[in-house]
Each structure stands twice: as C-alpha cells, then as structure tokens.
Protein backbone atom coordinates (compact mmCIF):
# COMPACT_ATOMS: atom_id res chain seq x y z
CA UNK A 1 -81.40 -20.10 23.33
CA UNK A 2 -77.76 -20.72 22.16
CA UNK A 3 -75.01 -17.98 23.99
CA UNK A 4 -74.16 -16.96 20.49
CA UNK A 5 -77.79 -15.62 19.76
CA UNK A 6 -78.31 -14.44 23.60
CA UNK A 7 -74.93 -12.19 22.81
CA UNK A 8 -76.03 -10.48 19.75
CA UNK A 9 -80.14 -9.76 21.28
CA UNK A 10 -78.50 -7.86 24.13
CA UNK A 11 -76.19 -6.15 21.74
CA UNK A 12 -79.15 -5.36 19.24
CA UNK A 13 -80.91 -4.66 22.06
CA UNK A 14 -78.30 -1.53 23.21
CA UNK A 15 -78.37 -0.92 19.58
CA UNK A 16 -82.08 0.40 20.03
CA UNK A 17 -81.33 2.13 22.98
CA UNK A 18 -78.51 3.75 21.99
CA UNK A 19 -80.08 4.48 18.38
CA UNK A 20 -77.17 3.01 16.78
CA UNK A 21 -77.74 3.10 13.09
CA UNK A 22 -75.62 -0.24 12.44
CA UNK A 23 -77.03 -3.49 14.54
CA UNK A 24 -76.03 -4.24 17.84
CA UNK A 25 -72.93 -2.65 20.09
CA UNK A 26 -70.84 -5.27 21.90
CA UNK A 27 -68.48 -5.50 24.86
CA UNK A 28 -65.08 -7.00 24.71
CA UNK A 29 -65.60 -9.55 26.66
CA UNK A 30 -69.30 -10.41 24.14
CA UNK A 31 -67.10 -9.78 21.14
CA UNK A 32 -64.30 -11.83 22.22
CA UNK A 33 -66.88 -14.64 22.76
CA UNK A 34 -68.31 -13.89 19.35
CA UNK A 35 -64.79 -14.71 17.51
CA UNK A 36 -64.13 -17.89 19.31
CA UNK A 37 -67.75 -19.24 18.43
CA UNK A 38 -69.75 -18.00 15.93
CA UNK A 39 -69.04 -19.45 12.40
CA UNK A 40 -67.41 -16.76 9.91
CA UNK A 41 -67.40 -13.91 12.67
CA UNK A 42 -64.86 -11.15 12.10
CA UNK A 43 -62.93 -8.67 14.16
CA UNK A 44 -61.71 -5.76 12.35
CA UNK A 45 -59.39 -3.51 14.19
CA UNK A 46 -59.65 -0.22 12.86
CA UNK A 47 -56.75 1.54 14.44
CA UNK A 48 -53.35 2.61 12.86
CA UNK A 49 -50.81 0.33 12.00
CA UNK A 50 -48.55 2.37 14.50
CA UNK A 51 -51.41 1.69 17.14
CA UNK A 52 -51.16 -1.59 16.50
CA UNK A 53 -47.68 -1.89 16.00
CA UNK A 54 -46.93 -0.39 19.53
CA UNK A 55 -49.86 -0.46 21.95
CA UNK A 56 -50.77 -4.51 20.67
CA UNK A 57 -52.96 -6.78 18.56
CA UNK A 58 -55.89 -8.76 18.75
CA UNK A 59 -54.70 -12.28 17.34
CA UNK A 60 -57.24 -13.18 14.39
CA UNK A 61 -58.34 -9.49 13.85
CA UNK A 62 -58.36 -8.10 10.12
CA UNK A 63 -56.22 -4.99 10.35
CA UNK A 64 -57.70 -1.89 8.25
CA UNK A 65 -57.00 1.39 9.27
CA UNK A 66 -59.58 3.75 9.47
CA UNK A 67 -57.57 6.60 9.43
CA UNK A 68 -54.06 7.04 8.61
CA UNK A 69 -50.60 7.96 11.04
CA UNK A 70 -49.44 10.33 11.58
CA UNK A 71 -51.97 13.24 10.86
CA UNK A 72 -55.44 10.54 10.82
CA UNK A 73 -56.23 11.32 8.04
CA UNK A 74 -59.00 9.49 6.48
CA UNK A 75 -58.20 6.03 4.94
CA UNK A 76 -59.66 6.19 1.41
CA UNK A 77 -59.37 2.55 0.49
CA UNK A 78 -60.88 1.41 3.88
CA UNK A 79 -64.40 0.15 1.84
CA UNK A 80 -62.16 -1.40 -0.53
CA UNK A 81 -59.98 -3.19 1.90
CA UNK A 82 -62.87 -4.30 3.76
CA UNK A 83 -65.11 -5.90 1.01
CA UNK A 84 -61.55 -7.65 -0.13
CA UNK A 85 -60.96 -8.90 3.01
CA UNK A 86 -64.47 -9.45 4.54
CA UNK A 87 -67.84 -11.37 2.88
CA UNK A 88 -70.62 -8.42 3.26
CA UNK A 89 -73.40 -11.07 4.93
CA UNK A 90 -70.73 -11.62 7.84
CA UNK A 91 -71.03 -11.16 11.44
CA UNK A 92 -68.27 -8.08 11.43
CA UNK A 93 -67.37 -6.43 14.75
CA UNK A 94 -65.22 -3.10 14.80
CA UNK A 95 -63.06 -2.20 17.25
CA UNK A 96 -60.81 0.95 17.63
CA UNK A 97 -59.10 2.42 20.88
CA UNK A 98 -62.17 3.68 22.48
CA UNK A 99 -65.00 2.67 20.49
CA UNK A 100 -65.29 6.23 18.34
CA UNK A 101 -63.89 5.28 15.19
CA UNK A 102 -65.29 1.67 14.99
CA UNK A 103 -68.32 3.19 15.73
CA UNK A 104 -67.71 5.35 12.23
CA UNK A 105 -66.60 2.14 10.51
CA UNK A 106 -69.76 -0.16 11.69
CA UNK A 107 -71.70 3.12 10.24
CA UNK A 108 -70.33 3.21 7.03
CA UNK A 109 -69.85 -0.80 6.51
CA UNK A 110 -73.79 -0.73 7.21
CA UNK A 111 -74.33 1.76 4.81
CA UNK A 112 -72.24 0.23 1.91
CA UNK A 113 -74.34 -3.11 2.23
CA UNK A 114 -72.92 -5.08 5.25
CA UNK A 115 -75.41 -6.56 7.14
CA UNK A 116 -74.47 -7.53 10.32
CA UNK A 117 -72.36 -4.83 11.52
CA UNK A 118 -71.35 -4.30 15.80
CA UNK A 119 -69.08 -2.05 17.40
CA UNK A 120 -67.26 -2.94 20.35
CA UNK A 121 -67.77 -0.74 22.91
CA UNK A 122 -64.70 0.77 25.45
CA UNK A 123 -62.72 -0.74 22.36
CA UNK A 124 -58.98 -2.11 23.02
CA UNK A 125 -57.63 0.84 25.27
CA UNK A 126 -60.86 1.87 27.07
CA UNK A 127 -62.10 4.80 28.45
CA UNK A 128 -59.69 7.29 30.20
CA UNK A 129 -59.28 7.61 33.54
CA UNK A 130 -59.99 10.60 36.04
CA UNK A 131 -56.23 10.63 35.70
CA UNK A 132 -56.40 11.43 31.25
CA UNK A 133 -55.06 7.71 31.18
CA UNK A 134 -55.74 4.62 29.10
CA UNK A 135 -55.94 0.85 29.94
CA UNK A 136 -57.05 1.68 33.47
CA UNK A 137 -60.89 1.45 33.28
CA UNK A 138 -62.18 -0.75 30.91
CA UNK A 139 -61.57 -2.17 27.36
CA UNK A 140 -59.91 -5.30 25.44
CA UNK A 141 -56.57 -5.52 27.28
CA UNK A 142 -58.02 -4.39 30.95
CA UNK A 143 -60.88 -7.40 30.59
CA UNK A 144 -57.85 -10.03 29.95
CA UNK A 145 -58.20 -11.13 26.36
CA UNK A 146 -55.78 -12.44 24.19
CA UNK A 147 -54.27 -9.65 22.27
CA UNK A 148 -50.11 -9.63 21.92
CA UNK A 149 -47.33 -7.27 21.33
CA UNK A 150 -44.93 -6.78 18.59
C-alpha cells in the first residue's frame, strides 16, 4: 500500500471515530505530505486575509476566507470562491487556526457536492497552551512546515 492511500485510511479512519460528517481528518504533518504527493490535492486555508497577512502562509494553499475581518462575519461567496478555484472530485484539505472553522468548511464543501473533503486537525496555530497561547503545542508552524511570512 502506497503512503498516499495509508495517509487518507488513517484519516478516514479518525473520520469514523470522530463521526466527522466530511471524510477523513488529517494532521499537518499527513496533510503536508498529501500536497507534495498526491496528484491534484488542495490546501485551502480558510483563515482571514489579516490572519494570513500577519501570522503567515502556507506556500501553494488556495486562500478563501471563511469568515470575514474584522467582526468574522460569515463569508457569503466562500462556495462560490471555492468551486471557482477548486474541481469538486478533488482531494481538498481545510485548514484554519485551530481546526474549528475548516472543520465548518470541510462540512459544508461535503454538503455542496465535494467529495473528498479533510480537515486538518490542530490547524496552522495549534491548540493553546496552559498559558492561553498559540504556536506552542502543536499545529502547521510548531511541526516545521513550509509556510512564510509577508
């Protein structure tokens, strides 16, 4: 069995576990993996464009915000953006600051036809600390993969 395909059964697998209603949930390090080497995969970062402007990117990611800054309020045109941007029978992978509003996105991409939808788990910042921080316990940038800054 190829990596590719062992990544996404353990991710389908946590999926079940979890009850997920979208297919599989990822780590960074699975996702990051998944980019590099499976054919047509997608990242879409989710966060704001201030998020993303300030805190860093993930080189290669589709940028759609799922909500907008300041105020997160609801991005209306994020199906729209999406189905411009990404082809529905695509691997897609969704990944926020923590995990909690790719988790929404994977949702709703699943239930507007996309068939292959993950979240990343921990997402780019992680899970805060004992401390209310950030980038201290887990996530993209703490697992060391590529992302830059503006």
């Amino acid at each position: 069995m190829g990596k590719i395909t062992e990544i996404l059964n353990v991710a389908q697998q946590r999926a079940k576990e979890l009850n997920l209603p979208y297919e599989g949930a990822l780590t960074p390090a699975e996702a990051n993996e998944l980019m590099r080497s499976a054919p047509g995969a997608k990242l879409v970062d989710v966060r704001t464009r201030a998020e993303i402007d300030w805190v860093g990117r993930v080189p290669g990611a589709v940028e759609i915000e799922w909500a907008t800054y300041p105020g997160m309020k609801q991005n209306t045109n994020f199906l729209a953006a999406l189905e411009q941007q990404v082809n529905k029978e695509s691997l897609v992978m969704f990944l926020c600051r923590s995990g909690h509003r790719s988790h929404n996105a994977a949702m709703v991409a699943t239930q507007a036809g996309y068939t292959d939808c993950y979240n990343v788990l921990e997402g780019f910042e992680g899970d805060k600390s004992p401390r209310n921080q950030r980038n201290s316990l887990n996530g993209w940038r703490m697992a060391g993969l590529p992302w830059e800054q503006s």
